[in-house]
N, C-alpha and C. Protein backbone atom coordinates (compact mmCIF):
# COMPACT_ATOMS: atom_id res chain seq x y z
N UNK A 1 -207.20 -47.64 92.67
CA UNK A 1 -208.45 -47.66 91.93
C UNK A 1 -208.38 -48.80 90.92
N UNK A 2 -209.71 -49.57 90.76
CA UNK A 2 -209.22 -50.50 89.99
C UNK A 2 -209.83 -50.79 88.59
N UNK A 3 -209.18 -51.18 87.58
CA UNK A 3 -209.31 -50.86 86.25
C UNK A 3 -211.21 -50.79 85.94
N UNK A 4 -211.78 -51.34 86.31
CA UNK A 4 -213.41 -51.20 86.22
C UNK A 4 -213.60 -49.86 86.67
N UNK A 5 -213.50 -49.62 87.65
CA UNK A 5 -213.76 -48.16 88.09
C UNK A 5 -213.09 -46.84 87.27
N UNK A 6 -211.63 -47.04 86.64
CA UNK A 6 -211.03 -46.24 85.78
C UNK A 6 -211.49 -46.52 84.48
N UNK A 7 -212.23 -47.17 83.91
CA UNK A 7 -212.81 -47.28 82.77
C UNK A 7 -214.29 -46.62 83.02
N UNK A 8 -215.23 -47.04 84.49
CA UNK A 8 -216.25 -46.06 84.10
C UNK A 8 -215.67 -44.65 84.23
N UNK A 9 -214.87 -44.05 84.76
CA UNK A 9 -214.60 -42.74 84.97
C UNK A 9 -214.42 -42.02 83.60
N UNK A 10 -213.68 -42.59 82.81
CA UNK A 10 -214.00 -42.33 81.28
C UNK A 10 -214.44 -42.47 80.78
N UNK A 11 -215.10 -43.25 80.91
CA UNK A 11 -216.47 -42.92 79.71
C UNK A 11 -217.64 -42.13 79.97
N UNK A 12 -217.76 -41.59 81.49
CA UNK A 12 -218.23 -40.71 82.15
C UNK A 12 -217.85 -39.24 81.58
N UNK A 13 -216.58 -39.58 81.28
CA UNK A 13 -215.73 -38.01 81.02
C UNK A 13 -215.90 -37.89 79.50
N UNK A 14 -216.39 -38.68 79.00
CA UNK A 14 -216.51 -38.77 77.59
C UNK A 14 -217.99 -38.10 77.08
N UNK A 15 -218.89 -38.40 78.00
CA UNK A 15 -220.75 -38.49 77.44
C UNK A 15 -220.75 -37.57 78.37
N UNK A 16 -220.11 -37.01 79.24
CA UNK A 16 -220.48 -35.37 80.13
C UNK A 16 -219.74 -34.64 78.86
N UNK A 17 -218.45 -34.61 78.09
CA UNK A 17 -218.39 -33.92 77.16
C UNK A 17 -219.01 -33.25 76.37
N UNK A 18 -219.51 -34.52 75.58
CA UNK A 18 -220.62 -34.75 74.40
C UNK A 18 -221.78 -33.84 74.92
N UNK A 19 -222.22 -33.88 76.26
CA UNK A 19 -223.23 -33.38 76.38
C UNK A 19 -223.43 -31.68 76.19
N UNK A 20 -222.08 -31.49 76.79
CA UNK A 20 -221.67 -29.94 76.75
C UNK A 20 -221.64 -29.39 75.76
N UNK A 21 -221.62 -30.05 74.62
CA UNK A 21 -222.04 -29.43 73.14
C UNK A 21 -223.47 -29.46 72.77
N UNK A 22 -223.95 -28.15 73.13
CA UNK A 22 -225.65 -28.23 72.62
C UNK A 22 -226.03 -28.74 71.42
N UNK A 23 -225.03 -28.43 70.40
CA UNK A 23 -225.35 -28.88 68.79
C UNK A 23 -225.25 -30.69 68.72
N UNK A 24 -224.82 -31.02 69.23
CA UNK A 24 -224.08 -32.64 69.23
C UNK A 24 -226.09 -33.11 69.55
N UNK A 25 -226.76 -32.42 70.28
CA UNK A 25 -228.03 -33.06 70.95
C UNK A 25 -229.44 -32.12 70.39
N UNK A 26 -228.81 -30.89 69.91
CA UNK A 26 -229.94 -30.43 69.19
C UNK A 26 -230.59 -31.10 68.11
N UNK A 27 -231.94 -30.89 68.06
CA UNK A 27 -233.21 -31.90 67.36
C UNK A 27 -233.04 -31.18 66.33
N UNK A 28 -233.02 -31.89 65.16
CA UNK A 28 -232.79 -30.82 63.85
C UNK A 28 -235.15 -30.88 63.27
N UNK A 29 -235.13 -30.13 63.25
CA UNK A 29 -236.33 -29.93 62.65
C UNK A 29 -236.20 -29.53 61.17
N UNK A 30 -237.20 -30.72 60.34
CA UNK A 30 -237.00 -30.75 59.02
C UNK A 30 -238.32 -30.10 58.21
N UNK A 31 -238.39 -29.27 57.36
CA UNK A 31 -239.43 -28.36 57.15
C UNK A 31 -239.00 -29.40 55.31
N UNK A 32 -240.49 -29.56 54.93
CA UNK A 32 -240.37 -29.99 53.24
C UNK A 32 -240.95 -28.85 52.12
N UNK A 33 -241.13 -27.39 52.84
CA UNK A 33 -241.18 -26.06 51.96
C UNK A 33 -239.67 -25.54 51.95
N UNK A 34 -239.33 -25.57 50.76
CA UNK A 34 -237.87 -24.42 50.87
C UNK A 34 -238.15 -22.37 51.04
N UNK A 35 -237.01 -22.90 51.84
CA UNK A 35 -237.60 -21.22 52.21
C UNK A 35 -236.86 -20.64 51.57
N UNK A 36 -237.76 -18.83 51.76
CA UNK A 36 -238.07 -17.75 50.47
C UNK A 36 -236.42 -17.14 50.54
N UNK A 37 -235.94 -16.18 49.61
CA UNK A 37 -234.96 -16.22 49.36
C UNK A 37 -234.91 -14.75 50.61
N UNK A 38 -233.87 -14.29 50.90
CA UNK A 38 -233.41 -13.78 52.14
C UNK A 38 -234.06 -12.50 51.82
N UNK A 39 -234.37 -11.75 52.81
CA UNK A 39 -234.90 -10.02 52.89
C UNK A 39 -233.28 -9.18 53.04
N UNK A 40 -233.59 -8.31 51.82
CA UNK A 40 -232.07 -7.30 52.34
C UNK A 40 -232.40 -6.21 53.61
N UNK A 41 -232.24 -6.77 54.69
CA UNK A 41 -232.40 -5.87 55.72
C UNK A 41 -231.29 -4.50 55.16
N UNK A 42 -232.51 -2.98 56.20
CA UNK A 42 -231.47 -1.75 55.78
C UNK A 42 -231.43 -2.06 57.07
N UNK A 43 -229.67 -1.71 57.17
CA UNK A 43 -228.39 -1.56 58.72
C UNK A 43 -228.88 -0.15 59.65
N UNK A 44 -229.04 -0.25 60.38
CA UNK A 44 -229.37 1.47 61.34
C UNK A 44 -227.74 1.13 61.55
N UNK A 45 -227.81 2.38 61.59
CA UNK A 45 -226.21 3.12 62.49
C UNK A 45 -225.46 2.37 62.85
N UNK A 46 -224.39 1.59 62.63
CA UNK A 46 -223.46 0.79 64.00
C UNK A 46 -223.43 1.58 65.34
N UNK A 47 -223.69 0.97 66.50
CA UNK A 47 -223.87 1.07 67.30
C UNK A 47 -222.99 2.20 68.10
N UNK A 48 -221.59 1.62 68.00
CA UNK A 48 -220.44 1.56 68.00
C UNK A 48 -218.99 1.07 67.65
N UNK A 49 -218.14 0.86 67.98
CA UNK A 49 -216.76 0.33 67.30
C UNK A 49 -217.19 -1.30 67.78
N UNK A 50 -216.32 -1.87 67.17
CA UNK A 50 -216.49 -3.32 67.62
C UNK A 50 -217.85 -4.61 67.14
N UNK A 51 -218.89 -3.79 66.50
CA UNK A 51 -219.88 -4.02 66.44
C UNK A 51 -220.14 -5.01 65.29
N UNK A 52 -220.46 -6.10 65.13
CA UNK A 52 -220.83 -6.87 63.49
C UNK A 52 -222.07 -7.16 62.71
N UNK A 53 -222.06 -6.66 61.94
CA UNK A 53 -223.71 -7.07 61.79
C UNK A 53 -223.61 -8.40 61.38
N UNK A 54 -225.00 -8.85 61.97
CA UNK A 54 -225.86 -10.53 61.75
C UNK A 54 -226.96 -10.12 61.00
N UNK A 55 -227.22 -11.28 59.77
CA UNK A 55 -228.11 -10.93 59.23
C UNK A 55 -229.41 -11.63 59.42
N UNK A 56 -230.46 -10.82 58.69
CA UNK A 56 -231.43 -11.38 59.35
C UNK A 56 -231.68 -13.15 58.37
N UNK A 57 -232.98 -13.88 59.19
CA UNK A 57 -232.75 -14.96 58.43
C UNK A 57 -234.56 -15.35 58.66
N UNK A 58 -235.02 -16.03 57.97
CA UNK A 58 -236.43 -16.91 57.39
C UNK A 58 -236.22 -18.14 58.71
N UNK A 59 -237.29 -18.05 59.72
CA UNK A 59 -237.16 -19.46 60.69
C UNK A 59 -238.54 -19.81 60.54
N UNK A 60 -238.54 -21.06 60.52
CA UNK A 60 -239.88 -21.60 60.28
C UNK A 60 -240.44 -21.96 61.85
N UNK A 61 -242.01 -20.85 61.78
CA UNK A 61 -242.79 -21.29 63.30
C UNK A 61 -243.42 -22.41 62.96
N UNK A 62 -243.89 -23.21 62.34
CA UNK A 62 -244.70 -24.96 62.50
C UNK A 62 -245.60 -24.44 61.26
N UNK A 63 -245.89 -23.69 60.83
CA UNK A 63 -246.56 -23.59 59.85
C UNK A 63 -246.12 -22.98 58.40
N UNK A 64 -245.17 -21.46 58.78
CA UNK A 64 -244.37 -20.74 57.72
C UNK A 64 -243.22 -20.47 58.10
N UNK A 65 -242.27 -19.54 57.41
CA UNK A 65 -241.38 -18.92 57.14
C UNK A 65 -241.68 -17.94 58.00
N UNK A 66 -240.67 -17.02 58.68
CA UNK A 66 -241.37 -15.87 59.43
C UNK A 66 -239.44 -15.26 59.53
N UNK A 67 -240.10 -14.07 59.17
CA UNK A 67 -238.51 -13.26 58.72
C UNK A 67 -237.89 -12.47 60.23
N UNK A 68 -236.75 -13.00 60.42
CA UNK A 68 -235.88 -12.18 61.76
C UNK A 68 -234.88 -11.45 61.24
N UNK A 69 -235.61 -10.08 61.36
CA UNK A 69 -234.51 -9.14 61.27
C UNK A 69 -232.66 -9.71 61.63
N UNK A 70 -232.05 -8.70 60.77
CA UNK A 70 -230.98 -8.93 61.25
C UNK A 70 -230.66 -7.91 62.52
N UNK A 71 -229.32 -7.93 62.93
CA UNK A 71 -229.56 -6.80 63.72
C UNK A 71 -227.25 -6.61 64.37
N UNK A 72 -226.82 -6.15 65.12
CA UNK A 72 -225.95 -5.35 65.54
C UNK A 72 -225.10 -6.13 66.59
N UNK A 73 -224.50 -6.54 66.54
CA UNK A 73 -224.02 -7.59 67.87
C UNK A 73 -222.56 -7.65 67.81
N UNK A 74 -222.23 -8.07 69.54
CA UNK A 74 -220.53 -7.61 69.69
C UNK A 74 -219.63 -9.06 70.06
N UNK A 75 -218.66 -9.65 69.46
CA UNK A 75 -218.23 -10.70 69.48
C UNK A 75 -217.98 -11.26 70.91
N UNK A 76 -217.73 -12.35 71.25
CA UNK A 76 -218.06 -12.73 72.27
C UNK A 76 -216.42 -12.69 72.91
N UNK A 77 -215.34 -12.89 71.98
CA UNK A 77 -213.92 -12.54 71.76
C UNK A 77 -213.14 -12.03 70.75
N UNK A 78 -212.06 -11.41 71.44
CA UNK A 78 -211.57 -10.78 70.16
C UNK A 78 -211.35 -11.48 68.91
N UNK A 79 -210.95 -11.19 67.90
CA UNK A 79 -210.97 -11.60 66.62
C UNK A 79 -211.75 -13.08 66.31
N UNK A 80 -213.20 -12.82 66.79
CA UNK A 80 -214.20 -13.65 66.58
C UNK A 80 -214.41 -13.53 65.68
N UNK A 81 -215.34 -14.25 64.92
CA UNK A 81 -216.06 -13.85 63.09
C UNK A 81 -217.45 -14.60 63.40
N UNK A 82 -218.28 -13.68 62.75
CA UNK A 82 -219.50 -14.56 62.96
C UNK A 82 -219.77 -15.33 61.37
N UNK A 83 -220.05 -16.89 61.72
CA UNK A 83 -220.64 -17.49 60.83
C UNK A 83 -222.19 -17.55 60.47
N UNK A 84 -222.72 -16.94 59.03
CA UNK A 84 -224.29 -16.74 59.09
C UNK A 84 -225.12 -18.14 59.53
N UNK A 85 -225.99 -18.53 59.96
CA UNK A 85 -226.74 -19.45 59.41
C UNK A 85 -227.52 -20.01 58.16
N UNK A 86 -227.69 -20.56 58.23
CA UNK A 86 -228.64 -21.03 56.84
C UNK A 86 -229.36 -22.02 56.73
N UNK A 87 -230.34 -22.50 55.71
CA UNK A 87 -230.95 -23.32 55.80
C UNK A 87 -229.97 -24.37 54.87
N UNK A 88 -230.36 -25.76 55.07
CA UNK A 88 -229.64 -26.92 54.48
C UNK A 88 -230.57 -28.24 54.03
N UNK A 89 -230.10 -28.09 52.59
CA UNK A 89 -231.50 -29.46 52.49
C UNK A 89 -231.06 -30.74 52.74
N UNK A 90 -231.25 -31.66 53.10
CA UNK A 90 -230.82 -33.10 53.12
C UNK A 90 -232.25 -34.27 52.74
N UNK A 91 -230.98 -34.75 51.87
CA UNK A 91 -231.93 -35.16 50.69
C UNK A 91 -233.55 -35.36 50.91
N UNK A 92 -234.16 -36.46 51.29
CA UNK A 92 -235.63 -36.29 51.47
C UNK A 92 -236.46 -36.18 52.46
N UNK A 93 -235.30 -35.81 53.26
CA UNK A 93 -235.99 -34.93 54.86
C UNK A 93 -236.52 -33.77 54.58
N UNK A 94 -236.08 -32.64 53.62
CA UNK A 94 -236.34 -31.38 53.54
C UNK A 94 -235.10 -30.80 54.04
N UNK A 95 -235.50 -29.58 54.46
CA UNK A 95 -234.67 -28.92 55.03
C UNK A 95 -234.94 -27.92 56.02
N UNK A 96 -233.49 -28.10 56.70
CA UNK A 96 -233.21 -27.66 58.00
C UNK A 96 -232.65 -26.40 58.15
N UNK A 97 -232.48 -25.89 59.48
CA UNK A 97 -231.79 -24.76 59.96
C UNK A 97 -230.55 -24.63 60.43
N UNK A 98 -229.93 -24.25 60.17
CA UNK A 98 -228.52 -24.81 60.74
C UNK A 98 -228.18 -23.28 61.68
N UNK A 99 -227.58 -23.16 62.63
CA UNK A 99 -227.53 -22.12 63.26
C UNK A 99 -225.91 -21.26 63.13
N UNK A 100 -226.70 -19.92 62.96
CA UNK A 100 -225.21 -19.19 63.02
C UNK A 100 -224.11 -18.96 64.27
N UNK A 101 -222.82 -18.66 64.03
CA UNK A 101 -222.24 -19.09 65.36
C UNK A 101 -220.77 -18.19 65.37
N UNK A 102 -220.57 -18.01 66.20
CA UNK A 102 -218.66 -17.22 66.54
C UNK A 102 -218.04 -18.40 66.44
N UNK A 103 -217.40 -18.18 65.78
CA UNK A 103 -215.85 -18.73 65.56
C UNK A 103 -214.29 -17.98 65.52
């Protein structure tokens, strides 16, 4: 194989990577209202063992704020942790959503 061809093969293997990360290509949508301060959702029952609560969070539909419950959810692996989301301002874009995630 000869070095042209082993150089596109990597960089092939490089930008199929990149791609495989949804966040690396997600469109950040910038809202210039700061949103309202969080709703204390009440918890129903844990479900069962294993279970974590996510809380709920303020997502903006194109016009407002619109509140998503939190709700009951089971890690995707063991000793996962869920990270909340939140919103994030950057400087005179406004601010964004940043999404919650297992880690």
């Amino acid at each position: 194989m000869n070095v042209t061809k082993l150089r596109f093969l990597a960089a092939a293997a490089v930008i199929a990577a990149s791609l495989g990360s949804s966040s690396a290509w997600a469109a950040r949508i910038y809202v210039n209202v700061a949103p309202p301060a969080p709703i204390v959702d009440v918890r129903p029952p844990v479900p069962g063992p294993g279970y974590v609560w996510v809380s709920g969070y303020h997502r903006w539909d194109g016009g407002s704020y619109v509140w998503v419950p939190g709700r009951w959810d089971t890690p995707p692996r063991r000793h996962a942790r869920w990270v909340e989301g939140r919103w994030r301002h950057h400087g005179h874009h406004g601010y964004y959503w940043e999404e919650g995630r297992w880690r």
